[in-house]
PDB file of N, CA and C in Angstrom:
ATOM      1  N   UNK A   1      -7.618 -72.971  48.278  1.00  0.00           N
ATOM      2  CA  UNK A   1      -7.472 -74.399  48.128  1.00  0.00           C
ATOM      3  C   UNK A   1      -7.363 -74.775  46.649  1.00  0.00           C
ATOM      4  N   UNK A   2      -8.008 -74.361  46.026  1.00  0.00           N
ATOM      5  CA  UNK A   2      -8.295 -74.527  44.371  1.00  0.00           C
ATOM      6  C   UNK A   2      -6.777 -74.149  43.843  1.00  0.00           C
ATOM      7  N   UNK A   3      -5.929 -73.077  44.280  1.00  0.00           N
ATOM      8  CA  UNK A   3      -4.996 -72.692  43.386  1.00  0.00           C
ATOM      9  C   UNK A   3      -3.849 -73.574  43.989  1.00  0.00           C
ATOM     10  N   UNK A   4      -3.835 -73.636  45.179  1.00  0.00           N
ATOM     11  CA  UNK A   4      -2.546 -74.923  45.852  1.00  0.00           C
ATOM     12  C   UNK A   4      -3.064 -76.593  44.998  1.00  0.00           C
ATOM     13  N   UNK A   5      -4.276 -76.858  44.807  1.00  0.00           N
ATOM     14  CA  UNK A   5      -4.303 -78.049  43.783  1.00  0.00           C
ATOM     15  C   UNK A   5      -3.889 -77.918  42.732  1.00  0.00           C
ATOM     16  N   UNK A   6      -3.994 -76.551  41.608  1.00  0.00           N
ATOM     17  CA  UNK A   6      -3.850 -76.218  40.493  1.00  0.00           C
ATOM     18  C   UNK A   6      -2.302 -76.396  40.236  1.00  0.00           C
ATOM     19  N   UNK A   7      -1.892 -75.731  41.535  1.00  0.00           N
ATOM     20  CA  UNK A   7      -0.281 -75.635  41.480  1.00  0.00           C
ATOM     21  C   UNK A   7       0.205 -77.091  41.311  1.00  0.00           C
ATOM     22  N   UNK A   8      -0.375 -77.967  42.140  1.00  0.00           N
ATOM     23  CA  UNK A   8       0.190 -79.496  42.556  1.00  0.00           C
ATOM     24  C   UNK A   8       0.067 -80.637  41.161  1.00  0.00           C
ATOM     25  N   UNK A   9      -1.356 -79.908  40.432  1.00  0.00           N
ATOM     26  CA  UNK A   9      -1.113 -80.501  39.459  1.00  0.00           C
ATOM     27  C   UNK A   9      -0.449 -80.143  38.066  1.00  0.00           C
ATOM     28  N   UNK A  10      -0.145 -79.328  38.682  1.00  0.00           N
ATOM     29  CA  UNK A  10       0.716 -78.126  37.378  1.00  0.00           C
ATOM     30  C   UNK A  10       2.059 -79.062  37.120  1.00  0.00           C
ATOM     31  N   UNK A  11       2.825 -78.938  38.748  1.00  0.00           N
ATOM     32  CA  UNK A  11       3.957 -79.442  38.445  1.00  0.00           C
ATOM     33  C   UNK A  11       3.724 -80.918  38.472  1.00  0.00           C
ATOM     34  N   UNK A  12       2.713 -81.763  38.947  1.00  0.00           N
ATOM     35  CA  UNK A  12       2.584 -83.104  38.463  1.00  0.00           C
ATOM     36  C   UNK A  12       2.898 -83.442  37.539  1.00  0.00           C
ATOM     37  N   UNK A  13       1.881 -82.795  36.402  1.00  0.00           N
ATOM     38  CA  UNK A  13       1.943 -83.180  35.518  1.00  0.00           C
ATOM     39  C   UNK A  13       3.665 -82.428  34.363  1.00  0.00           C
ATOM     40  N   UNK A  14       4.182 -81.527  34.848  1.00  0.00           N
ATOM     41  CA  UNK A  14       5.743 -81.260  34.306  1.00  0.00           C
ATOM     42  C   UNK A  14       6.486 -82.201  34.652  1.00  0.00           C
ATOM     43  N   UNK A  15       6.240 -82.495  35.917  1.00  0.00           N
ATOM     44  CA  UNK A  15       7.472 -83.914  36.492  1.00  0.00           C
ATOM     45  C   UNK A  15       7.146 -85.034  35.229  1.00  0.00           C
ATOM     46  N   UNK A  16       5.732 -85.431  35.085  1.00  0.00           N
ATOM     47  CA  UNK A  16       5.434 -86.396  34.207  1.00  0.00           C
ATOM     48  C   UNK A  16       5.820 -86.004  32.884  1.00  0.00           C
ATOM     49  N   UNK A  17       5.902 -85.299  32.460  1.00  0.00           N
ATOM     50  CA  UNK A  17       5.977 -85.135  30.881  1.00  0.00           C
ATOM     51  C   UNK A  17       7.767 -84.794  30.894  1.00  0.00           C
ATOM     52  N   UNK A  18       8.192 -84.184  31.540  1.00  0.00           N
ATOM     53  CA  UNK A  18       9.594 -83.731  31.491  1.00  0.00           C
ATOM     54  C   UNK A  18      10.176 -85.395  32.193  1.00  0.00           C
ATOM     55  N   UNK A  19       9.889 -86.166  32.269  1.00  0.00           N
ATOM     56  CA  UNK A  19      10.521 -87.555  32.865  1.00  0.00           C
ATOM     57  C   UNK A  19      10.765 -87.779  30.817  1.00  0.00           C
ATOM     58  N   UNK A  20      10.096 -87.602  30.299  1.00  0.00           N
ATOM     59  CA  UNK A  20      10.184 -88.168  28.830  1.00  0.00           C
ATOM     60  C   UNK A  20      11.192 -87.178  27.705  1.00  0.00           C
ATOM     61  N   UNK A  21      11.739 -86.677  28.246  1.00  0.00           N
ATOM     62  CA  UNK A  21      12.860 -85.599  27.284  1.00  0.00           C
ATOM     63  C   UNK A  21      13.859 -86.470  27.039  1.00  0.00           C
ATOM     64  N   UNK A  22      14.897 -86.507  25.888  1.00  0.00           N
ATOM     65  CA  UNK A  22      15.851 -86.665  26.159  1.00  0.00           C
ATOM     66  C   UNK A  22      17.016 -85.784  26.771  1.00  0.00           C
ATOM     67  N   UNK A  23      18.498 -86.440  27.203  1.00  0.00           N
ATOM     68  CA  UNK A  23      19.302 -85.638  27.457  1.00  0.00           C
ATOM     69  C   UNK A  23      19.815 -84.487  26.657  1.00  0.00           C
ATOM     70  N   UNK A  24      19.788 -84.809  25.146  1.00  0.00           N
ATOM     71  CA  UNK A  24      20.510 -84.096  24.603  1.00  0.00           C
ATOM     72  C   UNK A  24      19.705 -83.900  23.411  1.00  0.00           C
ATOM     73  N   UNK A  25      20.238 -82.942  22.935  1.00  0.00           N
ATOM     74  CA  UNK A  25      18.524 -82.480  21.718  1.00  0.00           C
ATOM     75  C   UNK A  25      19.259 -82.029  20.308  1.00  0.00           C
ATOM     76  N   UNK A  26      19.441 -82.416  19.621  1.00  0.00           N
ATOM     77  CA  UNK A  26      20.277 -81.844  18.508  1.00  0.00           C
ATOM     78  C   UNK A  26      19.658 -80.632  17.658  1.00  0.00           C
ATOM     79  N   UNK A  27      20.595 -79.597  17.245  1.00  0.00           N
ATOM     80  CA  UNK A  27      19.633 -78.271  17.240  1.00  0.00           C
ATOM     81  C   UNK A  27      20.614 -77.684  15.770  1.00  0.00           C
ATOM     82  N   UNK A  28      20.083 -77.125  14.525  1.00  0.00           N
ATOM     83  CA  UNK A  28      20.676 -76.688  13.565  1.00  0.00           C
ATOM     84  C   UNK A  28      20.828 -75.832  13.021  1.00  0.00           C
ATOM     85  N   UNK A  29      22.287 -75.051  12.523  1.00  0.00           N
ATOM     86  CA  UNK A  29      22.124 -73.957  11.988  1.00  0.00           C
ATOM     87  C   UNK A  29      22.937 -74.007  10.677  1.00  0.00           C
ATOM     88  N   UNK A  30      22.700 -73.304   9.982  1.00  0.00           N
ATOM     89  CA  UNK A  30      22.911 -73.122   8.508  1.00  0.00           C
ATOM     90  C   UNK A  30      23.297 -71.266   7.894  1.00  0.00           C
ATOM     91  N   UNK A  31      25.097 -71.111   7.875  1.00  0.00           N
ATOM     92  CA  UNK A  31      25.191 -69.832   8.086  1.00  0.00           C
ATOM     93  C   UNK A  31      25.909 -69.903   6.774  1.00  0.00           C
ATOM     94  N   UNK A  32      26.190 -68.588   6.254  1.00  0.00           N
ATOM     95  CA  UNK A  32      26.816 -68.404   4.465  1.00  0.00           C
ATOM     96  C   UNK A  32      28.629 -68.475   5.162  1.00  0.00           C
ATOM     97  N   UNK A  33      29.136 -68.297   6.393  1.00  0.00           N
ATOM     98  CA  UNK A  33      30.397 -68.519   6.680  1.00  0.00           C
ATOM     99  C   UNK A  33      30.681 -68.926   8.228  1.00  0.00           C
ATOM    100  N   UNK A  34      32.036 -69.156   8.524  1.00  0.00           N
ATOM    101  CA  UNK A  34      32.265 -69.216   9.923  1.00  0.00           C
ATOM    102  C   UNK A  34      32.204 -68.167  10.532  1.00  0.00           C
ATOM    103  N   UNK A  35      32.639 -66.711   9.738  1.00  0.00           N
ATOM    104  CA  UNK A  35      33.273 -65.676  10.465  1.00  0.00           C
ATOM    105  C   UNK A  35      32.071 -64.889  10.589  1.00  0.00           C
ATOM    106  N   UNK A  36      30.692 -64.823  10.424  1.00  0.00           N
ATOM    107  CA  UNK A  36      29.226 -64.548  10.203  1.00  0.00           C
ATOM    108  C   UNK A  36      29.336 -64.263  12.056  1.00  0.00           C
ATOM    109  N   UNK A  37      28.141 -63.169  12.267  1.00  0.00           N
ATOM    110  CA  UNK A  37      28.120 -62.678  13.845  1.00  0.00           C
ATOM    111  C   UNK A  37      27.113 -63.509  14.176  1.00  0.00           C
ATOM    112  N   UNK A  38      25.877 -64.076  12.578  1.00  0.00           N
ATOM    113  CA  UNK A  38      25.149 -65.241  13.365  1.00  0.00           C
ATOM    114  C   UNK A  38      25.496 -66.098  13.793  1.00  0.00           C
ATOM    115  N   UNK A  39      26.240 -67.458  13.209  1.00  0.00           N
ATOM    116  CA  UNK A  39      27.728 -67.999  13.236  1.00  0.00           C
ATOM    117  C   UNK A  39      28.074 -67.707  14.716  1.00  0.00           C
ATOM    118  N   UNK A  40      28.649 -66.838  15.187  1.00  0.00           N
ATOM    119  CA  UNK A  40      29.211 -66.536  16.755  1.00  0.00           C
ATOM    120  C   UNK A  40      28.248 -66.496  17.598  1.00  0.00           C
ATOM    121  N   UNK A  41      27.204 -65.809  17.436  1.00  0.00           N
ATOM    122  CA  UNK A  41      25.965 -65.714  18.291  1.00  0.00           C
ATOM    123  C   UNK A  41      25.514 -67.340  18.440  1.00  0.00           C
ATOM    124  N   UNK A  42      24.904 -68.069  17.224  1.00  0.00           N
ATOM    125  CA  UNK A  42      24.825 -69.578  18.046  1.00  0.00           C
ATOM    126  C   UNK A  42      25.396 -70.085  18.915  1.00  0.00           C
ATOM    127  N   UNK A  43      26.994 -70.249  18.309  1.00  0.00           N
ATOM    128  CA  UNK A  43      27.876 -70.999  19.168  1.00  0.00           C
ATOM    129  C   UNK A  43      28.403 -70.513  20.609  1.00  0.00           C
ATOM    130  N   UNK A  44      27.941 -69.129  20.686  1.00  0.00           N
ATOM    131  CA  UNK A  44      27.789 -68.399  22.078  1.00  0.00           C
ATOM    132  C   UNK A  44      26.515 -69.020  22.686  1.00  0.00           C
ATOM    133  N   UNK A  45      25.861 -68.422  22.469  1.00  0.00           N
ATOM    134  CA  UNK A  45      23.907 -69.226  22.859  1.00  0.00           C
ATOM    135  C   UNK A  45      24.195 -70.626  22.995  1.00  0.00           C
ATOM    136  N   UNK A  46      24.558 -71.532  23.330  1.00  0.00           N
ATOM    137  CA  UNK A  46      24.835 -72.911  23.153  1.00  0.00           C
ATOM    138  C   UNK A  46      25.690 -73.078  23.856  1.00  0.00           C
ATOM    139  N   UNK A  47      27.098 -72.312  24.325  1.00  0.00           N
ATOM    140  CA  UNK A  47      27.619 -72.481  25.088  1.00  0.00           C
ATOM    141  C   UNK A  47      27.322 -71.807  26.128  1.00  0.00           C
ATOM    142  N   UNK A  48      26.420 -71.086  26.399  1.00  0.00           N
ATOM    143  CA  UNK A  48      25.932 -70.333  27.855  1.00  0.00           C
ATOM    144  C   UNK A  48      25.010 -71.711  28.591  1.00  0.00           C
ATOM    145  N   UNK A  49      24.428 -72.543  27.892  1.00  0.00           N
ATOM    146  CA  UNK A  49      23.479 -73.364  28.334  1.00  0.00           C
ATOM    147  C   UNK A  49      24.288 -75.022  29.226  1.00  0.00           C
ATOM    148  N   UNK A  50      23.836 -74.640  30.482  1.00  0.00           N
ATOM    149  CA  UNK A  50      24.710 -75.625  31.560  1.00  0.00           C
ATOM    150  C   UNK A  50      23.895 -77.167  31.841  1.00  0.00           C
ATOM    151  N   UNK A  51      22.401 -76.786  31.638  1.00  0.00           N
ATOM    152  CA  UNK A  51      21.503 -77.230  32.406  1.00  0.00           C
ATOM    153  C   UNK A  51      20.872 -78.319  31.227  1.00  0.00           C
ATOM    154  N   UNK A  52      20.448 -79.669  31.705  1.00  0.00           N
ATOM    155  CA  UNK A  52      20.285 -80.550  30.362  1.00  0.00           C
ATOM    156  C   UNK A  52      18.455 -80.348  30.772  1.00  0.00           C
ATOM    157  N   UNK A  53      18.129 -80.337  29.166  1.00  0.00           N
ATOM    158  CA  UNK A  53      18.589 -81.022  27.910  1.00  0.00           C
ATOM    159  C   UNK A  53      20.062 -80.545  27.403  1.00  0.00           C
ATOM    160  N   UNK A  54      21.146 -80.616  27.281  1.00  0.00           N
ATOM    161  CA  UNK A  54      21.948 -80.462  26.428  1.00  0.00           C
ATOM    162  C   UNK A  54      21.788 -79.888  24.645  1.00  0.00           C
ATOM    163  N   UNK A  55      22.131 -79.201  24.419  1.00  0.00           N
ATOM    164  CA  UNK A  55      21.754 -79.011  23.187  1.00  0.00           C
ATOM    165  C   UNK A  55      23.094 -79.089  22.030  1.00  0.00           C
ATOM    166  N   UNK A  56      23.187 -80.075  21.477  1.00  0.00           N
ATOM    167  CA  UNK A  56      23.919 -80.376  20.694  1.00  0.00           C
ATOM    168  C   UNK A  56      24.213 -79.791  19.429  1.00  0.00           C
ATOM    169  N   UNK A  57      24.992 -78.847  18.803  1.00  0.00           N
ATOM    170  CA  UNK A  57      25.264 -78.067  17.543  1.00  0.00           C
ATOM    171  C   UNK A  57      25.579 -78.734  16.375  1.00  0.00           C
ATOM    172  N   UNK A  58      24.430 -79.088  14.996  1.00  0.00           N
ATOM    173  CA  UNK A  58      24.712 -79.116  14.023  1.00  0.00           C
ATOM    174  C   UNK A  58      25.268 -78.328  13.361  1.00  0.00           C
ATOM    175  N   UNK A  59      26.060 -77.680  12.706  1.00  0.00           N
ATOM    176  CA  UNK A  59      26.559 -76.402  12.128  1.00  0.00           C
ATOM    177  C   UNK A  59      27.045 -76.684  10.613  1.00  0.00           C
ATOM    178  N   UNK A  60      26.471 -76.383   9.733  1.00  0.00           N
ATOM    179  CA  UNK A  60      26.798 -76.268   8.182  1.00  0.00           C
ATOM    180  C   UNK A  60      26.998 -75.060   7.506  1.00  0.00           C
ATOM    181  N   UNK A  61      27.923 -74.828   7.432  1.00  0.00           N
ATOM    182  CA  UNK A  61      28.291 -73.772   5.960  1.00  0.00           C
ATOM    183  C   UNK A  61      28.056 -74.022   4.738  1.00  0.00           C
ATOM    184  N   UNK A  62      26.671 -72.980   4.161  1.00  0.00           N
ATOM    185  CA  UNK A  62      26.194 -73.173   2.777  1.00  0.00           C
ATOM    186  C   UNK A  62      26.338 -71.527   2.026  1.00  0.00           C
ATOM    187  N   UNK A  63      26.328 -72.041   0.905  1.00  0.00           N
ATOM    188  CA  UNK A  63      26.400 -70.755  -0.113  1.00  0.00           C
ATOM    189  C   UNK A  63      25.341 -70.254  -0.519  1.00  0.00           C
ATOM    190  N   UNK A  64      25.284 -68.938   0.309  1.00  0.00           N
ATOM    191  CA  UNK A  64      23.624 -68.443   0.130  1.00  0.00           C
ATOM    192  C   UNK A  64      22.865 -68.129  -1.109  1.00  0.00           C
ATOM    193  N   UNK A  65      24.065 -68.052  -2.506  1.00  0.00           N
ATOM    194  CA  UNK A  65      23.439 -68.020  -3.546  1.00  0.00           C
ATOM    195  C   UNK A  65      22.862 -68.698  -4.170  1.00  0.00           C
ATOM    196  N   UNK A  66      23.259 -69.967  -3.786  1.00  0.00           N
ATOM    197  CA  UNK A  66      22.910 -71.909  -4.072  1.00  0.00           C
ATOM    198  C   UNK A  66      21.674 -71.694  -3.525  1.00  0.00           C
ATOM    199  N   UNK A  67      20.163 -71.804  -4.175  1.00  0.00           N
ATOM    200  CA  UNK A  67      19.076 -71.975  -3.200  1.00  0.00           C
ATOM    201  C   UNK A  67      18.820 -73.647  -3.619  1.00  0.00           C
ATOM    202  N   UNK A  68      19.586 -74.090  -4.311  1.00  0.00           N
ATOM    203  CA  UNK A  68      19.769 -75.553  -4.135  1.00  0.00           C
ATOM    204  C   UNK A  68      20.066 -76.126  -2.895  1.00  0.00           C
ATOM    205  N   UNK A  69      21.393 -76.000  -2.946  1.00  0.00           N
ATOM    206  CA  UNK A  69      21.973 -76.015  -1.322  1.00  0.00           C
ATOM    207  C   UNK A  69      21.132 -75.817  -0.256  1.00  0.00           C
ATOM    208  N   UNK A  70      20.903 -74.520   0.141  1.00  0.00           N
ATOM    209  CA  UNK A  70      19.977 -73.997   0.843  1.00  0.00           C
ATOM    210  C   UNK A  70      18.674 -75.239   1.304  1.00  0.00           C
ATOM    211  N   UNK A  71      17.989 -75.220  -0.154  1.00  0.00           N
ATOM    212  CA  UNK A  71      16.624 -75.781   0.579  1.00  0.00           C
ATOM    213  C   UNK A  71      17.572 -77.403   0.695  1.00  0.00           C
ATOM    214  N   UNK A  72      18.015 -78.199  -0.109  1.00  0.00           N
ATOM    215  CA  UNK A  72      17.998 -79.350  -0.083  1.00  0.00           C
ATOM    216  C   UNK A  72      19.276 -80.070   1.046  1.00  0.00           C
ATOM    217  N   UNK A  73      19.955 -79.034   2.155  1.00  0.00           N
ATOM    218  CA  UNK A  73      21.317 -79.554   2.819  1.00  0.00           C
ATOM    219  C   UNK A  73      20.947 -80.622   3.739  1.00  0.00           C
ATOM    220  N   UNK A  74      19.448 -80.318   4.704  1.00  0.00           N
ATOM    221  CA  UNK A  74      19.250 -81.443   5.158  1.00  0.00           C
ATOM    222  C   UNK A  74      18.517 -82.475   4.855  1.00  0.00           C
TER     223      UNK A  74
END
């Protein structure tokens, strides 16, 4: 009995808190080029995802020698 309540309030309380997400979640990456395999790997990872939240791709190309750039792009 204890673990069928545990369960009930398990997902209670997910229904309740997941009612407050938004749809779409904006998410960022910061690569030294386009042609970078990290670069491909995001924009792969991001496009495998069907199911919302949506995750929306910031994508900036910075010059990794610039640690100006770097720390200060966003």
């Amino acid at each position: 009995m204890q673990h069928i309540f545990a369960f009930f309030c398990t997902g209670f309380l997910g229904a309740v808190v997941g009612a407050n997400f938004p749809n779409n979640i904006q998410i960022g990456g910061l690569f030294p080029n386009q042609q970078s395999q990290e670069h491909a790997a995001f924009r792969f990872a991001l496009s495998q995802l069907t199911e919302p939240p949506k995750l929306l791709p910031q994508i900036d190309i910075v010059n990794i020698s610039d640690s100006f750039e770097m720390t200060y792009r966003y």
